[in-house]
C-alpha atoms as a PDB file:
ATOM      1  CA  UNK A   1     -11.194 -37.381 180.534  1.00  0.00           C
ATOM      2  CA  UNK A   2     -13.912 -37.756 182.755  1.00  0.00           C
ATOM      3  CA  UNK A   3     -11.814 -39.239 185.701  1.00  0.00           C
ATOM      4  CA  UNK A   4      -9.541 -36.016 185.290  1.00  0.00           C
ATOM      5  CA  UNK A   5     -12.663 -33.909 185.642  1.00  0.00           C
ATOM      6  CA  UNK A   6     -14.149 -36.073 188.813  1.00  0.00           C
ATOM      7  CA  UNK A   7     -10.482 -35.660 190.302  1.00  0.00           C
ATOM      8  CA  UNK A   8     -10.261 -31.981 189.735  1.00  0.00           C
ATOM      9  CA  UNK A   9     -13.565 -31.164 191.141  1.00  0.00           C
ATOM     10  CA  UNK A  10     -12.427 -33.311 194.358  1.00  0.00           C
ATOM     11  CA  UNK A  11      -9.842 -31.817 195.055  1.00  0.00           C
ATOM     12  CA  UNK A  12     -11.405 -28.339 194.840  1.00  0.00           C
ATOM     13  CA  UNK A  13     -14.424 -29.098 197.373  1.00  0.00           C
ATOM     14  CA  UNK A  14     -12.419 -28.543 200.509  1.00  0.00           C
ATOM     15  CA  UNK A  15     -11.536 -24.630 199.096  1.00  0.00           C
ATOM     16  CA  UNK A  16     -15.263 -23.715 199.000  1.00  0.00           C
ATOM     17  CA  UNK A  17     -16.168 -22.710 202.215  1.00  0.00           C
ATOM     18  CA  UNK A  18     -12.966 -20.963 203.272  1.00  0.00           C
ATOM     19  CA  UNK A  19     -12.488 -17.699 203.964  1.00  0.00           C
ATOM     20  CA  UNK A  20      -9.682 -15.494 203.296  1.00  0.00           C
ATOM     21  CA  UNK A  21      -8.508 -13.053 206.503  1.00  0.00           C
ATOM     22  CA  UNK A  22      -5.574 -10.314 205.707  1.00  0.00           C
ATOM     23  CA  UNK A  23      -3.993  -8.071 208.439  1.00  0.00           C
ATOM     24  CA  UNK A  24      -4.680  -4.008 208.398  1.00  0.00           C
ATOM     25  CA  UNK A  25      -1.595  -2.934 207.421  1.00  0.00           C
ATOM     26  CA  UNK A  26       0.667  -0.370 209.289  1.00  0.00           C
ATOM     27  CA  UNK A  27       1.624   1.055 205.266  1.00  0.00           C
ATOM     28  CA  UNK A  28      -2.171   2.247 205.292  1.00  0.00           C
ATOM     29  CA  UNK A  29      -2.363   6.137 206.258  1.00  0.00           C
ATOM     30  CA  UNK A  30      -5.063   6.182 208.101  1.00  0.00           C
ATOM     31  CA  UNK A  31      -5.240   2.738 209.818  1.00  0.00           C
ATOM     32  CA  UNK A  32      -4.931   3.879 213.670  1.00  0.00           C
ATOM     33  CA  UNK A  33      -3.032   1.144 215.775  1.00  0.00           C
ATOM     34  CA  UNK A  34      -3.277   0.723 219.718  1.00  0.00           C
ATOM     35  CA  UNK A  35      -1.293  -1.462 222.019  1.00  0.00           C
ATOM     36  CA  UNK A  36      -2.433  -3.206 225.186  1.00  0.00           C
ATOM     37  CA  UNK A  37      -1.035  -5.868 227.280  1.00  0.00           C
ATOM     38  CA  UNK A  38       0.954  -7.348 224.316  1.00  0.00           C
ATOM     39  CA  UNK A  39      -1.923  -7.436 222.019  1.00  0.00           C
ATOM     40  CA  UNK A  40      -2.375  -5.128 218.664  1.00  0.00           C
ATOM     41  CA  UNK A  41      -5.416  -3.218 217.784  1.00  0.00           C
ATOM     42  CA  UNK A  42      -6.061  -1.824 214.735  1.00  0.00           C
ATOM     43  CA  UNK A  43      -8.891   0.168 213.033  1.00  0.00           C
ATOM     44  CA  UNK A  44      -9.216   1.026 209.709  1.00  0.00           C
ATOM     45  CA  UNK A  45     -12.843   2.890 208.748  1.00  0.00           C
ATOM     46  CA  UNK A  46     -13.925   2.773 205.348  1.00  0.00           C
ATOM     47  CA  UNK A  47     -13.811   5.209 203.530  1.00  0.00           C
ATOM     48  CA  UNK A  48     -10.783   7.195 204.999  1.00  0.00           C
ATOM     49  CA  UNK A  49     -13.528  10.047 206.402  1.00  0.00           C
ATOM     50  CA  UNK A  50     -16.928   8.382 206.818  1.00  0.00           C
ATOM     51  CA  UNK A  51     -19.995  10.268 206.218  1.00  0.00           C
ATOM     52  CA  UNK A  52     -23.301  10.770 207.482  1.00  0.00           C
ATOM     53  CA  UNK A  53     -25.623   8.862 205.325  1.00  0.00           C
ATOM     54  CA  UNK A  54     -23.274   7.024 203.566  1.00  0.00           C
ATOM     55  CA  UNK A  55     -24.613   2.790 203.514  1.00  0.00           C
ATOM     56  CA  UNK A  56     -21.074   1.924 201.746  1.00  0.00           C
ATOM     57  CA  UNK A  57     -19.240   2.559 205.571  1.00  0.00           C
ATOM     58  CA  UNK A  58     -17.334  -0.329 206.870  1.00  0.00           C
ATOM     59  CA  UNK A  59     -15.422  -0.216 209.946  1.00  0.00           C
ATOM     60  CA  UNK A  60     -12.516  -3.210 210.149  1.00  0.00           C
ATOM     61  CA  UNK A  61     -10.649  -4.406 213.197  1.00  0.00           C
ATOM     62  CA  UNK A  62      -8.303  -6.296 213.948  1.00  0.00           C
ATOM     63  CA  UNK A  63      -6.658  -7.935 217.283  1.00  0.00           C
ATOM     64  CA  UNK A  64      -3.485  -9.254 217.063  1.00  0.00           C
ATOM     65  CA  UNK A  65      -0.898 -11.084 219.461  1.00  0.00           C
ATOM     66  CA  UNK A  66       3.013 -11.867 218.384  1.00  0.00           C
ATOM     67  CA  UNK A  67       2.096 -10.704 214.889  1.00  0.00           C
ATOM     68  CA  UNK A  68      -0.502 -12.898 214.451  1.00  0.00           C
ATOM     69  CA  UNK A  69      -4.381 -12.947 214.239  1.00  0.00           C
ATOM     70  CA  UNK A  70      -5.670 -13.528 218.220  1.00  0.00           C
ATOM     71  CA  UNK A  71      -8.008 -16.850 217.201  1.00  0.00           C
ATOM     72  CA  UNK A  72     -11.253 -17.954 219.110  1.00  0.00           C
ATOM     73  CA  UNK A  73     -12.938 -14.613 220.206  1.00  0.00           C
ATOM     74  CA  UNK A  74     -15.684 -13.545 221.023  1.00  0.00           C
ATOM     75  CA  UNK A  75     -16.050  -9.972 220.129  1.00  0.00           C
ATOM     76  CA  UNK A  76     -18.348  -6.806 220.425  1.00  0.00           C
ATOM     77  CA  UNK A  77     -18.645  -3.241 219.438  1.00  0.00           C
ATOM     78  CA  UNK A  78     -20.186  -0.432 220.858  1.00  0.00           C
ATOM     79  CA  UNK A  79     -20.450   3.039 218.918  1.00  0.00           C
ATOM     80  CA  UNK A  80     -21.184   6.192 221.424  1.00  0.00           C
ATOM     81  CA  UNK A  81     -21.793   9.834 220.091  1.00  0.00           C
ATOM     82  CA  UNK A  82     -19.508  11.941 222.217  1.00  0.00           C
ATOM     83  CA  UNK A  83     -21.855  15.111 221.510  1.00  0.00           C
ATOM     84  CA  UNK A  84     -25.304  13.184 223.045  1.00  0.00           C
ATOM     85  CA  UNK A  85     -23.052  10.675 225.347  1.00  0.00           C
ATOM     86  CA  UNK A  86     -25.345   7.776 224.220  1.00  0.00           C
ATOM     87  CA  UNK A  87     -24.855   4.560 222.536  1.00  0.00           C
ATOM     88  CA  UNK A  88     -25.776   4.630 219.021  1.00  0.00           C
ATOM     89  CA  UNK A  89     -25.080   1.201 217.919  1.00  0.00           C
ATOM     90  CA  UNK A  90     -24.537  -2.120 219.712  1.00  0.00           C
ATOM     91  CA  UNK A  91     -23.338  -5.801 218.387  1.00  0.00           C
ATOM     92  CA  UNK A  92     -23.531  -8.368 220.990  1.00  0.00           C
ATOM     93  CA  UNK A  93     -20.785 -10.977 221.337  1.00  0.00           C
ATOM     94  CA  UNK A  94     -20.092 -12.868 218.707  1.00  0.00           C
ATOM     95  CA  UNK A  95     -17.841 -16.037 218.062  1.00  0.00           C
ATOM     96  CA  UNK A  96     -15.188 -14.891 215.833  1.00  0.00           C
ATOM     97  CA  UNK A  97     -12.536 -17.701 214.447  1.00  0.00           C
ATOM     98  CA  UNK A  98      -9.798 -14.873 213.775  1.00  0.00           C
ATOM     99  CA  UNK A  99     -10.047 -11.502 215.063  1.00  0.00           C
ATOM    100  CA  UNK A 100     -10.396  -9.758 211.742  1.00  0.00           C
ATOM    101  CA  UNK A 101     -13.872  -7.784 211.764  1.00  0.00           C
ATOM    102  CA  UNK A 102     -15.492  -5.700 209.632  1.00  0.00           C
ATOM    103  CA  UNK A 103     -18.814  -3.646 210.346  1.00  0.00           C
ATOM    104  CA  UNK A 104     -21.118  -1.839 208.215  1.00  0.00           C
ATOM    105  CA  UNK A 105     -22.933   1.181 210.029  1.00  0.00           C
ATOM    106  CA  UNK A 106     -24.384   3.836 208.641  1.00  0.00           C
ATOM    107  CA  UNK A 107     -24.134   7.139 210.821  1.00  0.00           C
ATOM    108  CA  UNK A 108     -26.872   9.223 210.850  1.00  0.00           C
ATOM    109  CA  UNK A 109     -25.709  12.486 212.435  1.00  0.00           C
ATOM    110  CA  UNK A 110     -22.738  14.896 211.759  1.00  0.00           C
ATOM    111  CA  UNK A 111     -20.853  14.246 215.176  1.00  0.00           C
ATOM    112  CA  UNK A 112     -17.403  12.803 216.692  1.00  0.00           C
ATOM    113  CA  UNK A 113     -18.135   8.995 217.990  1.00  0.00           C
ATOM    114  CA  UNK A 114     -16.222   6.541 220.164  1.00  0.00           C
ATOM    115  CA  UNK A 115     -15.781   3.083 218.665  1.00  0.00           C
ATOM    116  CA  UNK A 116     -15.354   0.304 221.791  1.00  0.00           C
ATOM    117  CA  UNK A 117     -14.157  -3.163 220.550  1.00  0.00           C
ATOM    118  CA  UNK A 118     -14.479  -5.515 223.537  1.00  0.00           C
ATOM    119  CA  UNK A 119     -12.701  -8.732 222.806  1.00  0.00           C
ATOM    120  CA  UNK A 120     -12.775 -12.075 225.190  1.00  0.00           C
ATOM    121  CA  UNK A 121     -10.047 -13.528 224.383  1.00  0.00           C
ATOM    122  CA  UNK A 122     -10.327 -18.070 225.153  1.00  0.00           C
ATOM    123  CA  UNK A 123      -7.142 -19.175 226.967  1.00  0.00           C
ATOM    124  CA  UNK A 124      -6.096 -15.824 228.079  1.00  0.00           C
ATOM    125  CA  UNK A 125      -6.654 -15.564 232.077  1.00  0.00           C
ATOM    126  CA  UNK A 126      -7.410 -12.042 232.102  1.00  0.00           C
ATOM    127  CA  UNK A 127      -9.262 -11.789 228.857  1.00  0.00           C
ATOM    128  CA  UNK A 128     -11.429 -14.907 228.906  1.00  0.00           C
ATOM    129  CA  UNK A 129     -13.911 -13.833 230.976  1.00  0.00           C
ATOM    130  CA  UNK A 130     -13.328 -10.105 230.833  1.00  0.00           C
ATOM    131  CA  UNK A 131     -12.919  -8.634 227.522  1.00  0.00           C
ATOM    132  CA  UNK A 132     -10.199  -6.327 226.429  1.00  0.00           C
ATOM    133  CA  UNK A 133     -11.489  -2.561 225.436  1.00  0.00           C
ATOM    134  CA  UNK A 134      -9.923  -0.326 223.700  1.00  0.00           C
ATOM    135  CA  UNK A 135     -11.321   3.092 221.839  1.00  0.00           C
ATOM    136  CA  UNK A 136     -11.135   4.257 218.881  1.00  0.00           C
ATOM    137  CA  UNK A 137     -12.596   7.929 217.988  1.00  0.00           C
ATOM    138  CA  UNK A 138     -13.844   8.684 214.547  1.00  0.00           C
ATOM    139  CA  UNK A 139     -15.536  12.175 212.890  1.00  0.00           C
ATOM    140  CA  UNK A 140     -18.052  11.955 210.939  1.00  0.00           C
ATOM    141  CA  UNK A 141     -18.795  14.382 208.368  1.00  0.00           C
ATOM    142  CA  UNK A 142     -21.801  15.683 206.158  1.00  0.00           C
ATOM    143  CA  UNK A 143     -19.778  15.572 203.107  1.00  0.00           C
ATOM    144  CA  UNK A 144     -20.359  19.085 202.209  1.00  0.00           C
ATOM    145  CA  UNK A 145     -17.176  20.307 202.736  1.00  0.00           C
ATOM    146  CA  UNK A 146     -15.331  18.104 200.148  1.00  0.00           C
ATOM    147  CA  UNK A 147     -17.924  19.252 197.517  1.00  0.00           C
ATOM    148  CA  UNK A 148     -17.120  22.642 197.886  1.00  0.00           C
ATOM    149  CA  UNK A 149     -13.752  22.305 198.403  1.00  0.00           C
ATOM    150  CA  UNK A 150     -13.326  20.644 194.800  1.00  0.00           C
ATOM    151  CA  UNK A 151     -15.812  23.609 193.459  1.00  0.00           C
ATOM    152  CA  UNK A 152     -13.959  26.129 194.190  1.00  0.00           C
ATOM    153  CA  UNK A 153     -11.000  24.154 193.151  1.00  0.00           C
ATOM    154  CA  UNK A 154     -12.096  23.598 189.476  1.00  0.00           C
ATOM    155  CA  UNK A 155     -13.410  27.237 189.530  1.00  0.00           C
ATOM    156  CA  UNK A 156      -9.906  28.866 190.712  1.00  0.00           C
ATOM    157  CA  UNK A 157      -8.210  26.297 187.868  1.00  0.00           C
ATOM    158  CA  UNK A 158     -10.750  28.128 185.189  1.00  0.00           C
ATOM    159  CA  UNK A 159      -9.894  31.463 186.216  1.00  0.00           C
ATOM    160  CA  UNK A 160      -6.087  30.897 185.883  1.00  0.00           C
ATOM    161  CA  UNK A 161      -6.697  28.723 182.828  1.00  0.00           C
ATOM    162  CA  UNK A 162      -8.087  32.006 181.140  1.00  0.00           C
ATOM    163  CA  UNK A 163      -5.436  34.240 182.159  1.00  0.00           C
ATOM    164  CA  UNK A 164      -2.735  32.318 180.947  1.00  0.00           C
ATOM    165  CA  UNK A 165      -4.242  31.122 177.404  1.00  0.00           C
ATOM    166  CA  UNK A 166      -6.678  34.539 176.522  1.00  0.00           C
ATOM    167  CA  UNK A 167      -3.807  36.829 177.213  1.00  0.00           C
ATOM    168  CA  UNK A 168      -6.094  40.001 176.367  1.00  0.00           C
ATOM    169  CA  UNK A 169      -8.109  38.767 179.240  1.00  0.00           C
ATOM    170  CA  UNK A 170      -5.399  38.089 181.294  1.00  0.00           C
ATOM    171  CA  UNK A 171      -3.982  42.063 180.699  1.00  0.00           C
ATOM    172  CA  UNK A 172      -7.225  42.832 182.059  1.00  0.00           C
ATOM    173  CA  UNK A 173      -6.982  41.436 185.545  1.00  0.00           C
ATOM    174  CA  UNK A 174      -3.739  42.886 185.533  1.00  0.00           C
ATOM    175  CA  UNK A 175      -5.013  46.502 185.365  1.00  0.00           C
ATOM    176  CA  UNK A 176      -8.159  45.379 187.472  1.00  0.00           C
ATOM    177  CA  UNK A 177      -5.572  44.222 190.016  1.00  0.00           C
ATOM    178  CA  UNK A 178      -3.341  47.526 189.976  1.00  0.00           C
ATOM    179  CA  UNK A 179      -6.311  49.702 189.704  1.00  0.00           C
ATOM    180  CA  UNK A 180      -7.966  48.133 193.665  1.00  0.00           C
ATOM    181  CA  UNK A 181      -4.523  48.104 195.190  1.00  0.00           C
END
């Protein structure tokens, strides 16, 4: 029994330090795709409609060649507001194994911003030295909007709720409604 356990453990040690790396799907609404020079770009920002304040933001990338990850990168992002023209956020280049990135930023300001993911690509003659840009654009919101948006949502759904289940009520609106038009 104990050999089976010494065995199992063995043969589990080389599975600790991977990592697991998954594509951004084209079957994901809002996952925005760009194409350049044969390679694939995607961005997906988390959640759909970021928000200003909101810690829990994560904005994924990924660079792809012949349908497969683009390997041995060195990649950084740049985040400009468009409204003040400055950069907000930089990452300097970083080794990446597979281009599959994700960064967490928090925006601090209600605005539109441009998202720059400059990837050196090793191998490639033009990208090796040079990286590949592309540009996303994302809005950021206060979050405001959705709140009151579901208010009055729930509030309309209570109104019609009483009109169809306290029917004296619901004669009521009926002669308020004739009575203004």
């Amino acid at each position: 029994m104990l050999i089976i356990g010494i065995l199992f453990f063995i043969s589990i040690i080389p599975t600790w330090n991977n990592k697991v790396y998954g594509h951004i799907s084209s079957a994901i609404p809002n996952a925005i795709f760009k194409e350049k020079d044969g390679y694939n770009i995607a961005f997906l920002p988390y959640p759909a409609q970021p928000k200003v304040n909101d810690n829990s933001t994560l904005l994924n990338f990924n660079v792809q060649k012949d349908g497969n990850d683009v390997t041995n990168t060195f990649i950084s992002l740049m985040i400009m507001d468009n409204t003040s023209k400055k950069i907000v956020y930089q990452v300097p280049y970083q080794f990446h194994e597979f281009a599959d990135i994700t960064y967490s930023y928090t925006f601090q300001n209600q605005s539109k911003y441009s998202l720059s993911l400059l990837t050196k690509v090793a191998g490639d003659p033009k990208y090796e030295n040079n990286p590949l840009i592309e540009n996303f654009e994302v809005e950021i919101s206060n979050g405001n909007n959705q709140l009151l948006v579901t208010v009055i949502f729930f509030v309309i759904f209570f109104f019609i709720m009483i009109v169809i289940f306290v029917p004296k009520f619901g004669n009521q609106v009926v002669a308020f409604l004739k009575r203004i038009y």
